[in-house]
Protein backbone atom coordinates (compact mmCIF):
# COMPACT_ATOMS: atom_id res chain seq x y z
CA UNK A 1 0.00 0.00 0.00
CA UNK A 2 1.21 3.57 -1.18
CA UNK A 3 2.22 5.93 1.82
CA UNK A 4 0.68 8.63 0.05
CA UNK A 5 -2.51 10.57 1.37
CA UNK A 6 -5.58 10.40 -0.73
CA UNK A 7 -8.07 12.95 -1.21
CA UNK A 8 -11.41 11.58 -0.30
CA UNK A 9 -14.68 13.06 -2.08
CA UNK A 10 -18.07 13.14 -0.74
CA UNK A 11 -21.21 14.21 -2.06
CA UNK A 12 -22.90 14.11 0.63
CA UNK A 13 -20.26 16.23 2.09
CA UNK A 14 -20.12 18.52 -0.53
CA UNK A 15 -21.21 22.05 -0.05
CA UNK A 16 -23.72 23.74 -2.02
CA UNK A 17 -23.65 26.86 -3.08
CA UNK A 18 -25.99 28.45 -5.60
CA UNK A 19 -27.61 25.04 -6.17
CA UNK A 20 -24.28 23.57 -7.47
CA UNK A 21 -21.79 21.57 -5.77
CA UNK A 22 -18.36 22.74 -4.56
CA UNK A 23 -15.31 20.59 -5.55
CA UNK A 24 -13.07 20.42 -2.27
CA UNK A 25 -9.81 21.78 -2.37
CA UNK A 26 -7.22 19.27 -3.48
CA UNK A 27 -3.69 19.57 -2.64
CA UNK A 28 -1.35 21.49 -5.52
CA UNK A 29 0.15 19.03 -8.33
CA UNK A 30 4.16 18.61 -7.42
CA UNK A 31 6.24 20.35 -9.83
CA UNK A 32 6.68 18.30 -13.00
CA UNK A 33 8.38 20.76 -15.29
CA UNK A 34 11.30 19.55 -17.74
CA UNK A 35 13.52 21.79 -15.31
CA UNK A 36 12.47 20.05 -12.65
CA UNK A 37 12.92 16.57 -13.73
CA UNK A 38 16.16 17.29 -14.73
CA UNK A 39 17.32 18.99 -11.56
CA UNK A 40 15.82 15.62 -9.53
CA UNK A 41 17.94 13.42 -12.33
CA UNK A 42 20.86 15.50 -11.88
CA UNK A 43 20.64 15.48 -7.81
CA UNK A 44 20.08 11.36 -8.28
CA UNK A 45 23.80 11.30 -10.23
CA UNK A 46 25.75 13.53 -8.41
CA UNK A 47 24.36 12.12 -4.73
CA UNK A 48 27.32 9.74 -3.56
CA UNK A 49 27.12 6.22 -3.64
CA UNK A 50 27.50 4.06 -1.08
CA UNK A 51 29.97 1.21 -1.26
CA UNK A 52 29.61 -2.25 -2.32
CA UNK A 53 28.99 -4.54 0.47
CA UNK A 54 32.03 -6.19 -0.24
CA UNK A 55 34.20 -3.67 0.27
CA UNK A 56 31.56 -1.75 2.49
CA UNK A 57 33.20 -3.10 5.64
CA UNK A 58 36.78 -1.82 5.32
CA UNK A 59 35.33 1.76 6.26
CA UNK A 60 35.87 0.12 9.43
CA UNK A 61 39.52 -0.93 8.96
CA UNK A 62 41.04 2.54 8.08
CA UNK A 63 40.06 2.91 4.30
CA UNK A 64 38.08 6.65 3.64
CA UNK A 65 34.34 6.48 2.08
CA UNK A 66 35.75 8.08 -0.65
CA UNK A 67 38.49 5.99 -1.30
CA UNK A 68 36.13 2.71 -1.37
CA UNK A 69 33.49 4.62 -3.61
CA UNK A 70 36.08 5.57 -5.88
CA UNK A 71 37.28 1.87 -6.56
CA UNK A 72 33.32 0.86 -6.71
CA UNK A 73 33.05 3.71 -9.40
CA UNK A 74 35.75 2.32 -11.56
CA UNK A 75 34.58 -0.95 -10.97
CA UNK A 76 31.37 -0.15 -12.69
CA UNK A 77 33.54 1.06 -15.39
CA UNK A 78 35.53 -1.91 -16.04
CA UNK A 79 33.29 -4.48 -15.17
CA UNK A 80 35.23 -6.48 -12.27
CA UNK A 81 33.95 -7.04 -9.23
CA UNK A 82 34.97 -3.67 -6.19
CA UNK A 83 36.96 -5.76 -4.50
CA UNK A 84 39.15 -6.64 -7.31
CA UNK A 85 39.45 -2.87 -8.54
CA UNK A 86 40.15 -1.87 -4.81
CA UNK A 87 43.34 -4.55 -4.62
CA UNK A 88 44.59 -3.69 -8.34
CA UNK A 89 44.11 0.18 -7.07
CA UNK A 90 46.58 -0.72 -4.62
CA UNK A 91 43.94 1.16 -2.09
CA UNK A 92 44.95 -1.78 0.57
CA UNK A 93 47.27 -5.08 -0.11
CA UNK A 94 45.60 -8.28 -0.35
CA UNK A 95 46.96 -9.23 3.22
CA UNK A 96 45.56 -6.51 4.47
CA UNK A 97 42.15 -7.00 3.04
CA UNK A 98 41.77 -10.42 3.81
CA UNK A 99 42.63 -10.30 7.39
CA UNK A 100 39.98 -7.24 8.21
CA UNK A 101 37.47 -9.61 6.18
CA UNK A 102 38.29 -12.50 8.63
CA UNK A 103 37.91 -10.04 11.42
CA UNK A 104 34.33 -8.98 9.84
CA UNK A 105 32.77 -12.33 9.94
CA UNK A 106 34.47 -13.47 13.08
CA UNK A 107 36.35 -16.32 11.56
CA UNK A 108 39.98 -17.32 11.58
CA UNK A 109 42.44 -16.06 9.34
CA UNK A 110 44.92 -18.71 7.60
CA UNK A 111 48.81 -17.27 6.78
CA UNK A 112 50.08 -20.50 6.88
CA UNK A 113 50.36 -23.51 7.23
CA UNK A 114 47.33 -24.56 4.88
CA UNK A 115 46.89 -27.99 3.89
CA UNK A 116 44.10 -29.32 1.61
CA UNK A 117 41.96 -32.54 1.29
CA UNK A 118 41.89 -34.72 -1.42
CA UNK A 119 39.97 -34.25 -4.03
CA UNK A 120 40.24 -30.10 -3.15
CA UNK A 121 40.58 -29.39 -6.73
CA UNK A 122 36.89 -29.97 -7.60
CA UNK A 123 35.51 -26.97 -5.59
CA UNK A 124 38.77 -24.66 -5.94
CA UNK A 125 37.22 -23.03 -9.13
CA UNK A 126 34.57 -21.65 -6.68
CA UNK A 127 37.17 -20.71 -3.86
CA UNK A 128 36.74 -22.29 -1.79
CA UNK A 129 38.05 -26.35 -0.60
CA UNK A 130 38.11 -28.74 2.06
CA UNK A 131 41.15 -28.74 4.55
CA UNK A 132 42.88 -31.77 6.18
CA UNK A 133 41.81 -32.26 9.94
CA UNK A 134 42.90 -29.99 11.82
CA UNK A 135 41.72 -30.28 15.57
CA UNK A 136 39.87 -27.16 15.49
CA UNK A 137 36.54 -27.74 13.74
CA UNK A 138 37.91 -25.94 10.60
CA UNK A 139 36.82 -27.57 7.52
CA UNK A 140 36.77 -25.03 5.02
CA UNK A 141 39.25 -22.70 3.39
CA UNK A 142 37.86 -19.60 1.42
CA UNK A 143 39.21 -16.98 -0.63
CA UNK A 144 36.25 -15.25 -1.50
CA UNK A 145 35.90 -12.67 -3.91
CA UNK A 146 32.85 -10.18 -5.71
CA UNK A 147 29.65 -11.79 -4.79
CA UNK A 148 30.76 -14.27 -3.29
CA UNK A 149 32.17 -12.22 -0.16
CA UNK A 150 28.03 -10.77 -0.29
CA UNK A 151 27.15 -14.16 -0.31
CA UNK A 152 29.81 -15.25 2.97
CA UNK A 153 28.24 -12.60 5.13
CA UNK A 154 24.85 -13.90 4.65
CA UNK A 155 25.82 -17.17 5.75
CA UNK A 156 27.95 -15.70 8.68
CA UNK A 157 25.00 -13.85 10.10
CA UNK A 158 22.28 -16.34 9.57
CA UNK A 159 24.92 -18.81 10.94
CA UNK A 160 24.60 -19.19 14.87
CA UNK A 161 27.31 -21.86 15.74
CA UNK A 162 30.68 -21.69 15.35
CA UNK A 163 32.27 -21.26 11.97
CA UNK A 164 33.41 -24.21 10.16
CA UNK A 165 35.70 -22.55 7.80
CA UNK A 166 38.95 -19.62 7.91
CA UNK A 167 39.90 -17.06 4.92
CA UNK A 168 43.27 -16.87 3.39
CA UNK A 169 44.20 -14.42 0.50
CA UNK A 170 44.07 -15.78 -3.36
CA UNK A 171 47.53 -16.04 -3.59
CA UNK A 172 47.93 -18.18 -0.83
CA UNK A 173 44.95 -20.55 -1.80
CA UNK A 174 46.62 -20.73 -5.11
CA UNK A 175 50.09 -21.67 -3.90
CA UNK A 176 48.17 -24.40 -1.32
CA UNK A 177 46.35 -26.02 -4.38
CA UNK A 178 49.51 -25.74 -6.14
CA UNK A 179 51.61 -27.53 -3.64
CA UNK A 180 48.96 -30.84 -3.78
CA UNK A 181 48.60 -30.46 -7.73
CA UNK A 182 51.11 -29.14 -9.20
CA UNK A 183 50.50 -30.37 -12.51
CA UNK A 184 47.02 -29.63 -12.46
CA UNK A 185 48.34 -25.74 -11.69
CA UNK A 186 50.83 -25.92 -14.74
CA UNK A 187 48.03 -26.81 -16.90
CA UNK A 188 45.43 -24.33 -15.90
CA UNK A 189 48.00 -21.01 -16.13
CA UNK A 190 48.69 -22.55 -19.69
CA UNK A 191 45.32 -22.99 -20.70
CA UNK A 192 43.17 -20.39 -18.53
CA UNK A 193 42.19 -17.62 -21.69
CA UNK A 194 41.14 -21.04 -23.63
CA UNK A 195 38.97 -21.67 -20.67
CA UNK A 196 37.64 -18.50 -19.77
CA UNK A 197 36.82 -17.89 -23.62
CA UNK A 198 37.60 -20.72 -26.44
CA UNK A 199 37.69 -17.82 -28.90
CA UNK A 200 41.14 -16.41 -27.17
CA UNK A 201 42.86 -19.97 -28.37
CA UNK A 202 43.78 -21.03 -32.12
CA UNK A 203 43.29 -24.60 -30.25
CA UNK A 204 39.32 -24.65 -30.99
CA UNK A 205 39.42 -23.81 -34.36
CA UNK A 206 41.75 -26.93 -35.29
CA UNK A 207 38.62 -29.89 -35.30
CA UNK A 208 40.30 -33.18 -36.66
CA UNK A 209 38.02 -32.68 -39.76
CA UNK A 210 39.96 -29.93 -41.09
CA UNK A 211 43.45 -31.03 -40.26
CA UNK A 212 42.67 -34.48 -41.58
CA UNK A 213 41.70 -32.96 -45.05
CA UNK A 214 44.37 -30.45 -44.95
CA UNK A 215 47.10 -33.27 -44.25
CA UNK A 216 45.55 -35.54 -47.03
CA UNK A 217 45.42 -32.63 -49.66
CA UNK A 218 49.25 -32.12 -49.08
CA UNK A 219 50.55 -35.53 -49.02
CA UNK A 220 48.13 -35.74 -52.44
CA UNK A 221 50.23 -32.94 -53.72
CA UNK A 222 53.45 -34.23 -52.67
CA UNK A 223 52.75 -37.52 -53.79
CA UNK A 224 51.75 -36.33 -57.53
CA UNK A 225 55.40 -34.91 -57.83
CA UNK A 226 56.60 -37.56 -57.75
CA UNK A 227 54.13 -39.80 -59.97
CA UNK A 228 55.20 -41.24 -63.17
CA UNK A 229 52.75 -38.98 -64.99
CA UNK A 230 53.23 -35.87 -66.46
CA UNK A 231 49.92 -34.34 -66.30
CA UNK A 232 50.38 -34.90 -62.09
CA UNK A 233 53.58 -33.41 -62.07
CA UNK A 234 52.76 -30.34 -63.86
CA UNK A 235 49.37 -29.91 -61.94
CA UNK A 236 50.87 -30.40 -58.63
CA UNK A 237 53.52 -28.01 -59.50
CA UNK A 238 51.35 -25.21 -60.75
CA UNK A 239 49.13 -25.80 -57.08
CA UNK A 240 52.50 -25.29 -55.26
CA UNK A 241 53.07 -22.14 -57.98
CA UNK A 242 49.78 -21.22 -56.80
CA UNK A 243 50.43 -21.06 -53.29
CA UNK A 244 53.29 -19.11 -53.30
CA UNK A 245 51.93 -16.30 -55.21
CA UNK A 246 49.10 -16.12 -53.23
CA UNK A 247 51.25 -16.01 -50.21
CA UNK A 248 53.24 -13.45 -51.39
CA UNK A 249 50.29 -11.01 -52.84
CA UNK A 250 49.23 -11.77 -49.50
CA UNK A 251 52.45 -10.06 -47.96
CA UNK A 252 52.76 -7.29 -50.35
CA UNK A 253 49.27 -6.22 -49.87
CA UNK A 254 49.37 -6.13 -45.44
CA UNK A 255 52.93 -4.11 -46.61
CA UNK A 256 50.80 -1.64 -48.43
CA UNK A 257 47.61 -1.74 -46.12
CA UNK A 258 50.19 -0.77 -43.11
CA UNK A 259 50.92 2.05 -45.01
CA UNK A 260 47.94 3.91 -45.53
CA UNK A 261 46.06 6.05 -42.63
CA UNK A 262 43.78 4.91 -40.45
CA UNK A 263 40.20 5.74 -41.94
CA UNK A 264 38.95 5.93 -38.57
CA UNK A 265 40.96 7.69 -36.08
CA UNK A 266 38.04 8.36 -33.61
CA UNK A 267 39.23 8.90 -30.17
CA UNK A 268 38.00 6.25 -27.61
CA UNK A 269 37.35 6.46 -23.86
CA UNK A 270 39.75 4.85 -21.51
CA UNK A 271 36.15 2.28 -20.14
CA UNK A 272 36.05 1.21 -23.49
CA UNK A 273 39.36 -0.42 -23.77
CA UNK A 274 40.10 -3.80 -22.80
CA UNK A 275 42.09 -4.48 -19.97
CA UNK A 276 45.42 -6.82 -20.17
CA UNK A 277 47.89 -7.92 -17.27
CA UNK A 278 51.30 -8.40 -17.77
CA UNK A 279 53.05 -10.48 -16.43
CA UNK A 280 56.69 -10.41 -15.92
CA UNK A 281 59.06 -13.56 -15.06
CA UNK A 282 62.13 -13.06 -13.56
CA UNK A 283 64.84 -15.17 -11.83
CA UNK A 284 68.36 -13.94 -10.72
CA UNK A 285 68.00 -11.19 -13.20
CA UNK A 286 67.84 -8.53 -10.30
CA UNK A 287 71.15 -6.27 -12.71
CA UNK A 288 68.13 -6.09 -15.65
CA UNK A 289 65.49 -4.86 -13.16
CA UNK A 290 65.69 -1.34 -13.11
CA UNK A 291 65.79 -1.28 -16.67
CA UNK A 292 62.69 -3.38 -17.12
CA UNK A 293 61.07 -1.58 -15.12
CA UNK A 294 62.00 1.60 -16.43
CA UNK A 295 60.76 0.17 -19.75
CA UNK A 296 57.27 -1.23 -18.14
CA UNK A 297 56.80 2.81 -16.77
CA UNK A 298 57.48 4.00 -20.57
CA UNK A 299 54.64 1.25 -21.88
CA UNK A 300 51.90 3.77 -23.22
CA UNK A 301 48.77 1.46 -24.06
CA UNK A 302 46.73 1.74 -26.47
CA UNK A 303 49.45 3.45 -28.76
CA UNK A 304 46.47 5.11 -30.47
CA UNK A 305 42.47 5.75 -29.62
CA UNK A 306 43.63 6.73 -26.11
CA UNK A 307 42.90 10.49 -24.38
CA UNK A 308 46.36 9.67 -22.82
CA UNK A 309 48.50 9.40 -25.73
């Protein structure tokens, strides 16, 4: 039912004057004008947002309002989750946030010392798995992230015994499922864009159909060089004559396409680019250091379509 007051109308009520009844008096219409809409709209986007609730909490752990609405605000612009734009921000250290999430939801907080189940690797995609005995009624190890940090403080409030599971950081459930399958690890840093999207890897577009009939069509060609015909040879040589002029118009023409000016040199906004992490291996290289990363603080991306550039 609506708050709102209603007008009630009566006829019996009504007054009559000069044989005619009197319409009561009915409250003034609230201002609707186009200039008033769009002072109401404008209020609604310039009014301050409140956090995410899964950052939400850290107000209490030494991080400003504005710092935490800031991360949520380009976490609505990238698309990740506010805790993940918060930790890339370098607005607190994963340690950091971890521990004051553990503190939040009154459960321990694991540093080390972690050692997983069997079988640990079926749930670890969610992050969360199942910890050896430990003596203390700890079953569980999370390392929660975006909604499912929402989700965890549901749980913890509804829950009214005492918790059956600790938080570590990602890192250090990574390195924990790691240590118990380490080939399992290898394999998923090799082949997480193919699993995340198949579209990132060449791998899906090779089916068996096409490399079978691209195998058979050269060993055909191959085979009819060497056949005691002549009408074969020469059609197997002008295929292979065929291919390598095609492959080299091919070449010429990205040559000359490279050379001409971009037909569309609109300028795009810095939400509209995609976002890429690199990565950087090193070990006992510490003399190259300060010149990589002198060279990672030069790295201007995107080269063009940027405001930045």
């Amino acid at each position: 039912m609506s708050p709102a007051s209603v007008d009630h109308f009566s006829v019996e009520a009504a007054t009559r004057v000069g044989g005619s009844q009197r319409a009561p008096r009915r409250r003034p219409p609230l201002d609707q004008t186009p200039a008033a809409v769009k002072r109401a709209s404008r209020a609604a986007e310039t009014a301050p947002r409140s956090p995410p609730v899964e950052i939400a909490f850290l107000s209490n752990h030494g991080v400003s309002v504005e710092a935490l609405s800031e991360a949520a605000e380009l976490a609505r612009r990238q698309g990740v989750s506010a805790d993940a734009a918060l930790l890339a921000e370098g607005v607190i250290d994963e340690d950091s946030f971890y521990r004051a999430l553990a503190e939040h939801l009154g459960v321990g907080f694991l540093a080390s010392d972690i050692e997983l189940a069997p079988g640990a690797l079926s749930t670890a995609g969610l992050g969360y798995a199942r910890l050896q005995d430990r003596g203390d009624g700890v079953r569980w190890l999370l390392a929660p992230s975006g909604t499912q940090i929402f989700r965890l403080m549901s749980v913890s409030r509804a829950a009214r015994t005492r918790p059956l599971f600790a938080v570590t950081t990602r890192a250090r459930f990574s390195e924990a499922l790691g240590a118990v399958y380490p080939q399992e690890a290898v394999r998923a840093a090799s082949h997480s864009a193919e699993q995340v999207d198949q579209d990132l890897c060449v791998r899906g577009s090779l089916r068996r159909g096409l490399l079978a009939g691209g195998t058979a069509a050269l060993l055909l060609v191959v085979a009819s060089l060497f056949a005691p015909f002549e009408t074969a040879n020469l059609a197997a040589a002008f295929a292979l004559a065929f291919a390598f002029l095609a492959s080299v118009v091919l070449r010429l023409a990205a040559c000359a396409a490279s050379l001409d000016e971009q037909a569309d040199e609109r300028w795009l906004e810095d939400a509209r680019l995609p976002v890429y992490t690199v990565v950087i291996a090193l070990y006992k290289e510490a003399a190259v250091a300060p010149q990589l990363v002198r060279a990672l603080d030069r790295f201007d991306y995107p080269v063009l379509g940027s405001k930045h550039t």
